[in-house]
Protein backbone atom coordinates (compact mmCIF):
# COMPACT_ATOMS: atom_id res chain seq x y z
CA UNK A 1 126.56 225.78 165.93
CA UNK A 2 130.05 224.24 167.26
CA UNK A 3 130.54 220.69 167.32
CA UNK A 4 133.10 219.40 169.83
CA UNK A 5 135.61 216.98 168.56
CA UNK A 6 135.35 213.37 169.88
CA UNK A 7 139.33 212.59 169.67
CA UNK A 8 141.57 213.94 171.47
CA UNK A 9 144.23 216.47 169.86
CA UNK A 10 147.01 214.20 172.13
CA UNK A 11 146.22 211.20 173.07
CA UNK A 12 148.34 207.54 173.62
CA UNK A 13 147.72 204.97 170.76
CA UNK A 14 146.74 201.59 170.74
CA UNK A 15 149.30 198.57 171.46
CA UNK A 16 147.91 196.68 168.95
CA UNK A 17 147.98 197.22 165.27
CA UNK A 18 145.81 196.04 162.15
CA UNK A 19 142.85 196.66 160.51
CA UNK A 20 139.87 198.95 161.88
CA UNK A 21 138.22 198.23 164.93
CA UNK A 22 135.14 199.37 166.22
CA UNK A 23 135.84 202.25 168.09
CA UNK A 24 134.82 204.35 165.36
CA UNK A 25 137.92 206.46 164.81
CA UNK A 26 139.77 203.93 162.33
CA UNK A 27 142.08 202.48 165.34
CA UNK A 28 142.30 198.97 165.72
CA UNK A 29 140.60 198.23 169.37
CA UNK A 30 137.84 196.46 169.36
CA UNK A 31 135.73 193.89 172.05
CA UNK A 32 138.95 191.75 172.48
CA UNK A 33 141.48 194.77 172.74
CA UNK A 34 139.01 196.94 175.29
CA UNK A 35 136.75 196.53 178.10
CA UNK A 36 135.58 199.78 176.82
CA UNK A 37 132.59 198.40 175.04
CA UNK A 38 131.44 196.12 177.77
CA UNK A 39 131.12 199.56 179.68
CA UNK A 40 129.46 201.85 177.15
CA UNK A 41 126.76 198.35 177.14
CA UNK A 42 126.73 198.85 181.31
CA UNK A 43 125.47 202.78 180.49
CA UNK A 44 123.09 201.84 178.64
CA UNK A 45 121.28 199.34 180.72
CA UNK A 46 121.53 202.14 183.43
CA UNK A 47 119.94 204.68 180.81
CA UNK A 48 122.21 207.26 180.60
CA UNK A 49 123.07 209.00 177.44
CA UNK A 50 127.10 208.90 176.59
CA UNK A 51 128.38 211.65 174.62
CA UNK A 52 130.78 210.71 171.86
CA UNK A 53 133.86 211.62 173.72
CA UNK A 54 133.33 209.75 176.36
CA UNK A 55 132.26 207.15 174.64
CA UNK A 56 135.57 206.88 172.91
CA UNK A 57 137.21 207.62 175.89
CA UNK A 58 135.84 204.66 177.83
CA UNK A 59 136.95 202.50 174.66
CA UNK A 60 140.60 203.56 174.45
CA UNK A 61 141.27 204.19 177.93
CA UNK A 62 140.20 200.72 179.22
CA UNK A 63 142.47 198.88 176.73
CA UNK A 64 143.14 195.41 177.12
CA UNK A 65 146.84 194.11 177.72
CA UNK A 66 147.91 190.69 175.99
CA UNK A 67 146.67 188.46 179.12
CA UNK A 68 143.20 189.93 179.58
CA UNK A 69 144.29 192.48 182.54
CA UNK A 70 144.17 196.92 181.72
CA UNK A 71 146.86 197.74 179.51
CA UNK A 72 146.96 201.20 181.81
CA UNK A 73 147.97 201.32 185.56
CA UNK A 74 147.26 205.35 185.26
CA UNK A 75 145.57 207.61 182.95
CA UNK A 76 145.23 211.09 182.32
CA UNK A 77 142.74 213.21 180.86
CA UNK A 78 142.50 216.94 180.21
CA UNK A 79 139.63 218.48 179.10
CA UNK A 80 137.57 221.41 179.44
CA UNK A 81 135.38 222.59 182.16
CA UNK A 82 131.66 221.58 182.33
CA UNK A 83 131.64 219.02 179.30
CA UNK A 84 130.93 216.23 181.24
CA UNK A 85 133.88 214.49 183.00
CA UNK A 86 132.15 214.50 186.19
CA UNK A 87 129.31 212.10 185.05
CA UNK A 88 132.30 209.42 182.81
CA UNK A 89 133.39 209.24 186.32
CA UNK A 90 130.31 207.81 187.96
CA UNK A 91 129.88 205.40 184.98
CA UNK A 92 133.43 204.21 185.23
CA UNK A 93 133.26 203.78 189.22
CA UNK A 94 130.27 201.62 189.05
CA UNK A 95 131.28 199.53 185.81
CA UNK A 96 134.29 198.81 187.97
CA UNK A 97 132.44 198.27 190.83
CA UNK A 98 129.63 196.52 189.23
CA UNK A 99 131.60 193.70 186.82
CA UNK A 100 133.66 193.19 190.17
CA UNK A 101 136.99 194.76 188.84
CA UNK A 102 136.98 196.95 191.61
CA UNK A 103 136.73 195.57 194.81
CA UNK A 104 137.48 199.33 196.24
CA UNK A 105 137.22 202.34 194.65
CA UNK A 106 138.33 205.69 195.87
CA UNK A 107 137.52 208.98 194.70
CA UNK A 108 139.65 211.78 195.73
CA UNK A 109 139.06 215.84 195.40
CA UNK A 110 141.02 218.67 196.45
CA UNK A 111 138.29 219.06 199.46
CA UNK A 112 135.84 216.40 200.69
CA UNK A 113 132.71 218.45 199.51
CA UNK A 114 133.73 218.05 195.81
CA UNK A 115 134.54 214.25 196.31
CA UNK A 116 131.22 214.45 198.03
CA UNK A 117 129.58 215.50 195.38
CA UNK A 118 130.73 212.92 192.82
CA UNK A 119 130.21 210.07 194.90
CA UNK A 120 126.28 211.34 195.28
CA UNK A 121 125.98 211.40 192.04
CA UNK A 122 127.32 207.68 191.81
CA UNK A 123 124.86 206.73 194.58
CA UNK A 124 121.76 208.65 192.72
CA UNK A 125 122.85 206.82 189.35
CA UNK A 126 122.90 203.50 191.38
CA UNK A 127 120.14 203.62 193.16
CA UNK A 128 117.71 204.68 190.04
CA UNK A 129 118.89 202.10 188.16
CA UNK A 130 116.83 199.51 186.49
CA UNK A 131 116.23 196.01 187.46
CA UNK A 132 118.60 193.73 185.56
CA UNK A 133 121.41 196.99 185.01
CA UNK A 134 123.74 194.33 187.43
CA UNK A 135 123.63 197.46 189.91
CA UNK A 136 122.24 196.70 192.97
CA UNK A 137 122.81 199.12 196.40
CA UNK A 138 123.46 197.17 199.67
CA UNK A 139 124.31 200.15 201.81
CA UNK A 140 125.09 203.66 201.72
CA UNK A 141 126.68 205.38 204.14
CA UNK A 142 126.62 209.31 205.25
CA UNK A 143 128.53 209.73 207.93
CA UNK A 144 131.52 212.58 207.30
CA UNK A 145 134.94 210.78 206.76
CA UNK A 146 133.24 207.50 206.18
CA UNK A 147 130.54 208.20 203.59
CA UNK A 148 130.77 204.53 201.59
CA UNK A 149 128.89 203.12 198.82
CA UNK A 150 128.35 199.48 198.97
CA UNK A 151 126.77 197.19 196.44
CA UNK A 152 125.07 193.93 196.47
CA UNK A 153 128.31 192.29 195.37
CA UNK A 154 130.73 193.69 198.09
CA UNK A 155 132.41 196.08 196.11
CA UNK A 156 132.22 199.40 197.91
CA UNK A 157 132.96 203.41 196.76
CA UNK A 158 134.77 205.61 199.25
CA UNK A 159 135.92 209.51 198.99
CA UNK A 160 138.62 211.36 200.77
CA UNK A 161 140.13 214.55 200.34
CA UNK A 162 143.72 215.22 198.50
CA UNK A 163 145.70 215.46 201.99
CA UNK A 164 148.94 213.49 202.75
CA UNK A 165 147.46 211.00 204.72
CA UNK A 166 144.81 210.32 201.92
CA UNK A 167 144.04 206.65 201.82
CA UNK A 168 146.67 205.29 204.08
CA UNK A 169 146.13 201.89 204.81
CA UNK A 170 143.86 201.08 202.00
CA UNK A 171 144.18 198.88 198.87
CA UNK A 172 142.67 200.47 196.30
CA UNK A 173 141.67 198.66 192.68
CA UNK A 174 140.26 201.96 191.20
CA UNK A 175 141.89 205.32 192.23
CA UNK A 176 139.86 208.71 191.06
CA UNK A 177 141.97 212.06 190.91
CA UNK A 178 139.66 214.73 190.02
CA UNK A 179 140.94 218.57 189.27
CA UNK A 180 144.57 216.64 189.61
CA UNK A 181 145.87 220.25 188.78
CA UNK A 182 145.50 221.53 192.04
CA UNK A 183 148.22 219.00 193.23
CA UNK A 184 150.72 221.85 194.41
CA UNK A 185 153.36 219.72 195.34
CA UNK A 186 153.68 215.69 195.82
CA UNK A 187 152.21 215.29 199.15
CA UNK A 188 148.71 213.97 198.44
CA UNK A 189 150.01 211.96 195.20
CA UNK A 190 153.08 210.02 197.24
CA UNK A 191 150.32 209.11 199.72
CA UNK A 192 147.61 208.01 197.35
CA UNK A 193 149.64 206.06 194.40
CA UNK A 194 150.80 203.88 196.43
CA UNK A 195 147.31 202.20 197.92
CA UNK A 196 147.34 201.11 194.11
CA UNK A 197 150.86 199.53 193.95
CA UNK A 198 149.35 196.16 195.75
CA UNK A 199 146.58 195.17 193.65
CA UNK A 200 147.72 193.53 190.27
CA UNK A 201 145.15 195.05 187.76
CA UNK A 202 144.81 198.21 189.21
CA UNK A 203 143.61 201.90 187.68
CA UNK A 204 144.59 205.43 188.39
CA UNK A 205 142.33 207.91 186.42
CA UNK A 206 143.37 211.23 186.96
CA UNK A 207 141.29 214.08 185.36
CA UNK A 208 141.33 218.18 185.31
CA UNK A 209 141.59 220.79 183.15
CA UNK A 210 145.05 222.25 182.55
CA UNK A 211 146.50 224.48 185.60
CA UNK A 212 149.70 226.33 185.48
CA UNK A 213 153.50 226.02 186.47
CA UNK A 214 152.58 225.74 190.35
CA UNK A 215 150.37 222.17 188.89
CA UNK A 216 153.40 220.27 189.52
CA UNK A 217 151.76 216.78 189.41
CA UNK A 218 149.19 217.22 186.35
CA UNK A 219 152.46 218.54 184.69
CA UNK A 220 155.13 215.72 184.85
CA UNK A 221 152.59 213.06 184.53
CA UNK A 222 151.22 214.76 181.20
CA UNK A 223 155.00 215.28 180.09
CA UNK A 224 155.72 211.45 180.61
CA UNK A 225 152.73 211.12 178.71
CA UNK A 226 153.81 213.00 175.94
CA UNK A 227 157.22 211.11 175.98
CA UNK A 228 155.34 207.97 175.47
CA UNK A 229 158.09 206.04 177.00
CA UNK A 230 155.68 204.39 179.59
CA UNK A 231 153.15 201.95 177.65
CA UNK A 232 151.40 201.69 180.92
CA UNK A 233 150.51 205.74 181.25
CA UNK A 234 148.16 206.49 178.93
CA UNK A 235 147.63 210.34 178.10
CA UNK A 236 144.28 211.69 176.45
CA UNK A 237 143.83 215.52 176.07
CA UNK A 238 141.17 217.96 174.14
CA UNK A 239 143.31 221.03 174.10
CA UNK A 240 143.32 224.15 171.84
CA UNK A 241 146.38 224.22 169.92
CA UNK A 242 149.47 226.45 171.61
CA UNK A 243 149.16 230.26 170.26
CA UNK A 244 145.01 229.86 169.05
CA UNK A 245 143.60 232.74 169.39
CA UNK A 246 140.88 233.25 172.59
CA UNK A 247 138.09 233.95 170.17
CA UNK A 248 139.08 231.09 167.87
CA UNK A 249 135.92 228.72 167.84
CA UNK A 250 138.32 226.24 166.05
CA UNK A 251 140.43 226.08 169.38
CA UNK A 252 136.58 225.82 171.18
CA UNK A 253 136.14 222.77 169.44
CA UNK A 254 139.36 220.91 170.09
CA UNK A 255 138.52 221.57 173.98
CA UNK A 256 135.10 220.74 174.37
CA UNK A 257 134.25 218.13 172.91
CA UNK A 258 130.88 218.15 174.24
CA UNK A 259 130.10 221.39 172.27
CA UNK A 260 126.92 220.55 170.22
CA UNK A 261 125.72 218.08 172.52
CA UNK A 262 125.19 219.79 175.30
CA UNK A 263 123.09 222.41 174.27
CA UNK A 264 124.08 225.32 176.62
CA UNK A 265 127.91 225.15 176.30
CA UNK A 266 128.15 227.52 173.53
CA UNK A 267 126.85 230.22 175.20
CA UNK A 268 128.90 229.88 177.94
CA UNK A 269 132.15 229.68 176.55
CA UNK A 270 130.64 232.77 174.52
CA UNK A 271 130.10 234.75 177.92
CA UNK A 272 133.25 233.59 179.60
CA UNK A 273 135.48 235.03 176.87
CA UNK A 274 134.21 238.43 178.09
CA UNK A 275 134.01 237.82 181.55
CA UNK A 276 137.30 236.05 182.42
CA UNK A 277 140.48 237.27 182.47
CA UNK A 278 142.60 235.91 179.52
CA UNK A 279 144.88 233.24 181.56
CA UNK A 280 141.39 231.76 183.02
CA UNK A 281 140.07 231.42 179.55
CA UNK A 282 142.87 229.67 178.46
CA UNK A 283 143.21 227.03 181.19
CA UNK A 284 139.57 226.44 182.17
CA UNK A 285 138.09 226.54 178.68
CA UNK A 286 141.19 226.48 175.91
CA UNK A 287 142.28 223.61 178.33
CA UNK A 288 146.31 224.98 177.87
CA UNK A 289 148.55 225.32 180.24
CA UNK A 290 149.86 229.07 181.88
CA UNK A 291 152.09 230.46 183.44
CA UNK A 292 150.03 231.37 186.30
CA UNK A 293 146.36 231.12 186.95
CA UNK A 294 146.50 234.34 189.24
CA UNK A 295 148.85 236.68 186.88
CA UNK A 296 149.23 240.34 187.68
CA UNK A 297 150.11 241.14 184.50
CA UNK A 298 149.32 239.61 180.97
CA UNK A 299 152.20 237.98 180.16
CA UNK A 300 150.81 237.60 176.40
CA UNK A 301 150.10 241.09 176.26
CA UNK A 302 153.55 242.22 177.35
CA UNK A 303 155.58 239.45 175.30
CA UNK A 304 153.68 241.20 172.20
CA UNK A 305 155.11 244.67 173.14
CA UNK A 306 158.36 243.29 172.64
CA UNK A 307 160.79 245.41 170.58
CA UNK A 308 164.62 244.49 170.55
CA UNK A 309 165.00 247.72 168.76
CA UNK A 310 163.57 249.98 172.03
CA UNK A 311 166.22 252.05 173.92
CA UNK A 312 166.13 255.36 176.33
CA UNK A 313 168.82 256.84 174.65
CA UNK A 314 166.48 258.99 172.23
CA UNK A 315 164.42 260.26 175.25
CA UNK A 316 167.19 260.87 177.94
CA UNK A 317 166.03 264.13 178.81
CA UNK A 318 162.52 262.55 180.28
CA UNK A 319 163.04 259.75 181.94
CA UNK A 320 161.95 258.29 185.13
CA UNK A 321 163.64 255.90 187.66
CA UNK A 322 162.79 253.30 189.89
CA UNK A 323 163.94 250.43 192.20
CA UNK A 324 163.16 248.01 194.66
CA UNK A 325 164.58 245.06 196.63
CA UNK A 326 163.99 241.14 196.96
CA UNK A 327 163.08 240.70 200.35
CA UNK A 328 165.80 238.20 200.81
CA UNK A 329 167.96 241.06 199.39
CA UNK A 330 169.99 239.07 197.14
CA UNK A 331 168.12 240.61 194.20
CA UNK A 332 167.65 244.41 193.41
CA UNK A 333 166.63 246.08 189.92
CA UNK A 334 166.48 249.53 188.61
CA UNK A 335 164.51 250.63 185.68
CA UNK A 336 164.08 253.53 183.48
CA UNK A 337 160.76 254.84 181.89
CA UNK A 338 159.78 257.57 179.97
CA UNK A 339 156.70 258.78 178.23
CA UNK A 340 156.46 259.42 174.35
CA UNK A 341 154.99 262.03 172.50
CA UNK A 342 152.08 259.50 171.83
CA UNK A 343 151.72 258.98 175.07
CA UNK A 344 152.88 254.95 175.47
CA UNK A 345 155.78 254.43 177.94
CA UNK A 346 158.74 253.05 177.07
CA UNK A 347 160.88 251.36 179.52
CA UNK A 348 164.47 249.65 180.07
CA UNK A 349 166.64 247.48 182.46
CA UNK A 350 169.21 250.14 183.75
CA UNK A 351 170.93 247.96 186.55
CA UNK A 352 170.58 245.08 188.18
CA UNK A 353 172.45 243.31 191.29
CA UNK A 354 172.81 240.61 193.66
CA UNK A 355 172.77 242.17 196.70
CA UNK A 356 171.73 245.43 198.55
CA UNK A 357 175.21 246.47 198.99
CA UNK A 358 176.39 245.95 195.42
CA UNK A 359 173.43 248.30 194.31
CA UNK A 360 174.29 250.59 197.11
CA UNK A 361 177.85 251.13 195.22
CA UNK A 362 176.97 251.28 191.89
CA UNK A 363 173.41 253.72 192.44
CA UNK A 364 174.35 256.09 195.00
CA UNK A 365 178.43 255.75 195.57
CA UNK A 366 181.74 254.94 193.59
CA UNK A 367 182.91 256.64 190.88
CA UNK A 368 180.62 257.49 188.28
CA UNK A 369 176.77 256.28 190.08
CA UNK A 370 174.23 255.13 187.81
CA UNK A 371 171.93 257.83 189.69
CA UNK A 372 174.02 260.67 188.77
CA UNK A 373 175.13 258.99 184.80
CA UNK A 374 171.23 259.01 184.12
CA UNK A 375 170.48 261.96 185.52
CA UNK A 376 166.14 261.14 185.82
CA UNK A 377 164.31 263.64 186.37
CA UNK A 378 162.63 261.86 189.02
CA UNK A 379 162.87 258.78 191.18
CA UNK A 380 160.67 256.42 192.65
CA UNK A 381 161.31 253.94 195.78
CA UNK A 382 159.31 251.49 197.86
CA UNK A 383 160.17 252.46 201.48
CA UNK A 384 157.60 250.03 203.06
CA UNK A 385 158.80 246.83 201.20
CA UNK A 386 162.88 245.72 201.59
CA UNK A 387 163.82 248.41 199.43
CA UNK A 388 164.03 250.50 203.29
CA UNK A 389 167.45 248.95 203.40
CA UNK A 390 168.29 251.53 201.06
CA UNK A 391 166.74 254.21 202.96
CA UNK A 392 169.65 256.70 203.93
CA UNK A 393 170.34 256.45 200.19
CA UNK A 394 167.24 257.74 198.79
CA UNK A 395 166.82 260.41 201.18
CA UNK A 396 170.24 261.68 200.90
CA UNK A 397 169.41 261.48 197.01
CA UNK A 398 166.68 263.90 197.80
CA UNK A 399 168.69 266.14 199.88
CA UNK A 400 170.98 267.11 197.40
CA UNK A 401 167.96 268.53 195.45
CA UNK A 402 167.31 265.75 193.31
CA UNK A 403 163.30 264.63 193.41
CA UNK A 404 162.36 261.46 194.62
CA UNK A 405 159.00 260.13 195.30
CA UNK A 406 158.40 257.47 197.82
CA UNK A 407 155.55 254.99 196.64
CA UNK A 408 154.11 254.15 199.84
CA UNK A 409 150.13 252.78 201.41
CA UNK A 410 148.13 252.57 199.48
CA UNK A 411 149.70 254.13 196.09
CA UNK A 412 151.59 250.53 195.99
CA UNK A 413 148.48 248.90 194.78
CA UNK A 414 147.85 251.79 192.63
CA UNK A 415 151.54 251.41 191.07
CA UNK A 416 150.61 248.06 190.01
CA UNK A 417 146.81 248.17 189.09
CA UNK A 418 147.91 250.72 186.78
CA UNK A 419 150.86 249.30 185.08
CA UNK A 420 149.24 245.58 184.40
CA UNK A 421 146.06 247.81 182.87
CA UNK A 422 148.58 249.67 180.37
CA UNK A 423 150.69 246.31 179.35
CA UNK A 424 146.85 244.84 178.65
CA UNK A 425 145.95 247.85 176.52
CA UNK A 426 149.84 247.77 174.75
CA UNK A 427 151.13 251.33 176.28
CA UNK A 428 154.04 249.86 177.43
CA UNK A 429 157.00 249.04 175.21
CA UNK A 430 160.40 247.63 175.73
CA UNK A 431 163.31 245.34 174.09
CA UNK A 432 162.65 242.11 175.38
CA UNK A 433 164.90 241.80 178.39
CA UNK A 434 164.95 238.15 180.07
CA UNK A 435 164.64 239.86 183.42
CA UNK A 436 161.45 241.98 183.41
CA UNK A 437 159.67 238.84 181.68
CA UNK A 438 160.56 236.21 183.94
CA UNK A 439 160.36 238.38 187.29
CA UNK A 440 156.66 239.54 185.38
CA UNK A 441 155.68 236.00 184.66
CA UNK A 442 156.01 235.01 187.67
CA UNK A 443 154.42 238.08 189.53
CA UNK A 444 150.62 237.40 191.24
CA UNK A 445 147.68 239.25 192.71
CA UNK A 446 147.91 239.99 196.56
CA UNK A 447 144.63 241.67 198.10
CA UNK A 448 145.42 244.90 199.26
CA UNK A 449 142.26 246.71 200.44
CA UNK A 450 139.96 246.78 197.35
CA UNK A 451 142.77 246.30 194.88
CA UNK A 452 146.26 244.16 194.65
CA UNK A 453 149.51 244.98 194.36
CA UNK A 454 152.55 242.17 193.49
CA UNK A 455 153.24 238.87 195.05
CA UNK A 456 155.33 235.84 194.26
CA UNK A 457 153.45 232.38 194.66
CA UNK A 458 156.79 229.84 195.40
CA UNK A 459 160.35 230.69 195.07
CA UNK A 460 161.42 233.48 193.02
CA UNK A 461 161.91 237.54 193.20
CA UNK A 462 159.41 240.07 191.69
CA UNK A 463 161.41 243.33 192.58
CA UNK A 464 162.03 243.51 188.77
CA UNK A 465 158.18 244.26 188.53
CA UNK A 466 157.83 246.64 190.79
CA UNK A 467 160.74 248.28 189.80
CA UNK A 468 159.60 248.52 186.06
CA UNK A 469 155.91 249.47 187.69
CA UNK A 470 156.92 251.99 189.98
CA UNK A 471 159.30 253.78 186.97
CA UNK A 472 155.59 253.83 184.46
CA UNK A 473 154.18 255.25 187.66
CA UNK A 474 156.34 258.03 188.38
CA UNK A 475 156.91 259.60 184.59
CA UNK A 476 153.05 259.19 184.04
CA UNK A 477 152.08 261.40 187.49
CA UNK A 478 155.20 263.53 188.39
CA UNK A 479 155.57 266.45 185.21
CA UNK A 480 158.67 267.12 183.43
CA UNK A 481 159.97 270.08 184.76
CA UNK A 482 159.57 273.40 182.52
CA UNK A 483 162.76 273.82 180.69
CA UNK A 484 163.81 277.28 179.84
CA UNK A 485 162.87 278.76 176.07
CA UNK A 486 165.27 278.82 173.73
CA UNK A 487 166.50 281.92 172.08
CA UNK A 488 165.09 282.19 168.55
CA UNK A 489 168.17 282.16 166.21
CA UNK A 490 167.52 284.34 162.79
């Protein structure tokens, strides 16, 4: 059996220094430096069970600032999914609520069925609480868009969804960010930090496991976090280390550090490290940030088959071309494949340009074309996609005798199925070149019928990745053609 840590692998330390405290990890907070204890006492009289993470977490991230007020105006947590940081929440909303820190709280999801949810499960906790807990339920309110919990003491609980109008007009003495990651841009979070910036011993708690590059808020608060510049943004995060293995249980135990507790959790992560594709493993149970949640291609996997070493040059007689356009145009790549005698593919950056025309010149025209220097056997094109601007080039190419294959329908999603299930199973190898791995980091899944084919999520070009896709494609279905024999030389 796995036992979760209860510290953080990253986390802000105290102000204060001196001898241990009593937060049990040798620090030096203790009743004076932390409201924390006050509310691990307020769970108890309620009845419910803390797990040693979040009891620590309680302690450290309600320190106390010289002056009595919260040494943090915002902090962050990361941690794995399903160990618990739904249920810290309710305790910390109705501590605040409850000791009259928080005159308003607001709880905020990315929809207003998950901020729903959490604010139920404060109102069950509060209203099953026993006589004397200093929780007592005025009012409760349903209603959709003004669902409100109210206590006996005036302090009330509202939800709202992560839009840009989110809280407008409020002032807010306890703001809750769940899943913070799936802040795609600064809308929501320019709209909601500031219904905090009024009251003078306010808290932001934002909490999620880690997302990926489009996570744009989660990502700069957790790197000002990390720069520990700001005394008043406190950072605390169970992540696995960066390069652990997916099946290290060491890593397990660094990012859920409810493991052991929580009796079912093992198993879990056990079946999700079969089930779920390797960049979902990583951010919803490694808690570690990836490139992208929704990667076409295993960027791990191909960043392995890296060999500076790989060229065409040995194989010239069987290789395979293919390109394809931006659809702004102002990007356009060519690749070269060709298949071993063991039957992996290796591949190579044979051109790339900055325009349709450019590429135009230097494939199909000028002097000495690229098409006609390589000399592939075959070559493969996109005509649905923005590669058509290149149209009267590729069939002209195929006029003069030389065979081309146009990847069109439903072969696209084929192209790319195909290629991302090679790079996972290493049949794919190639030097290294900064183009292919940034245009396939940054490459997604798009529905196409029952399968997917390529799409970029935000700004960026992926013709690099169909071009290298469409080149694996074309040498692994379209034969070399039959040479002549030789004449045996005695």
């Amino acid at each position: 059996s796995l036992v979760g840590s209860t510290m953080p692998r990253l986390w802000s330390r105290p102000l204060i220094e001196g001898p241990s405290g009593k937060c049990g990890c040798g620090c030096s907070l203790s009743e004076d430096s932390s409201f924390g204890f006050e509310a691990v006492r307020f769970a108890g009289r309620l009845g419910e069970r803390l797990l040693p993470w979040q009891r620590w977490w309680l302690i450290h991230a309600l320190e106390r600032r010289q002056g009595g007020g919260l040494r943090y105006r915002t902090v962050l947590t990361l941690v794995a999914r399903q160990n618990g940081k739904s249920f810290l929440l309710k305790i910390v909303a109705l501590w605040a609520m409850a000791s009259g820190r928080a005159r308003l709280v607001l709880g905020v999801a990315q929809s207003a069925d998950i901020a729903r949810e959490s604010w139920q499960g404060a109102v069950d906790v509060a209203r099953d609480a026993p006589v004397g807990a200093g929780v007592e339920v005025d009012a409760v309110r349903r209603a959709n868009g003004e669902q409100c919990l109210t206590l006996g003491n005036g302090s009330r609980y509202r939800i709202a969804a992560a839009t840009r109008s989110a809280g407008r007009g409020l002032s807010v003495d306890l703001l809750i960010l769940d899943e913070l990651r799936e802040h795609r841009d600064w809308g929501s979070w320019s709209a909601l930090s500031k219904t905090t910036s009024a009251r003078p011993d306010a808290l932001t708690v934002g909490i999620s496991n880690a997302g990926d590059d489009n996570s744009v808020v989660l990502n700069s608060l957790r790197a000002a976090g990390l720069s520990g510049e700001d005394e008043s943004l406190g950072l605390f995060e169970w992540s696995a280390p960066d390069g652990v293995a997916l099946d290290d249980r060491s890593g397990w135990v660094c990012s859920n550090p409810a493991l052991g507790h929580v009796p079912s959790l093992e198993r879990a992560v056990c079946g999700e490290l079969v089930m779920d594709p390797p960049a979902v493993f990583r951010t919803e149970r490694l808690c570690q940030r990836v490139e992208q949640l929704n990667a076409a291609v295993d960027v791990a996997a191909w960043r392995d088959a890296a060999d500076p070493g790989v060229s065409l040059e040995a194989v010239r007689d069987r290789v395979g071309l293919a390109v394809d356009v931006a659809p702004d145009g102002l990007h356009v790549t060519a690749v070269g494949a060709a298949v071993l005698d063991d039957g992996r593919v290796r591949v190579e950056v044979l051109g790339a340009w900055e325009s349709t025309d450019a590429a135009r010149r230097d494939l199909f025209l000028g002097a000495d074309p690229l098409v006609e220097a390589v000399s592939p056997y075959v070559v493969g094109w996109f005509p649905g996609g923005p590669a058509g601007a290149l149209s009267a080039e590729f069939r002209g190419l195929e006029s003069s005798g030389r065979l081309v294959r146009a990847l069109a329908g439903g072969e696209v999603a084929q192209v790319c199925q195909g290629f991302a299930d090679l790079v996972a199973a290493s049949r794919v190898r190639h030097p290294g070149d900064p183009l292919l791995d940034a245009h396939l980091a940054g490459a997604q899944k798009l529905a196409s019928g029952d399968g997917w084919r390529f799409t970029r999520n935000g700004v960026g070009h992926v013709d690099a990745a169909y071009a290298v896709a469409g080149a694996v494609h074309v040498v692994r279905t379209v034969p070399l053609p039959e040479r002549p024999p030789r004449a045996a030389i005695f």
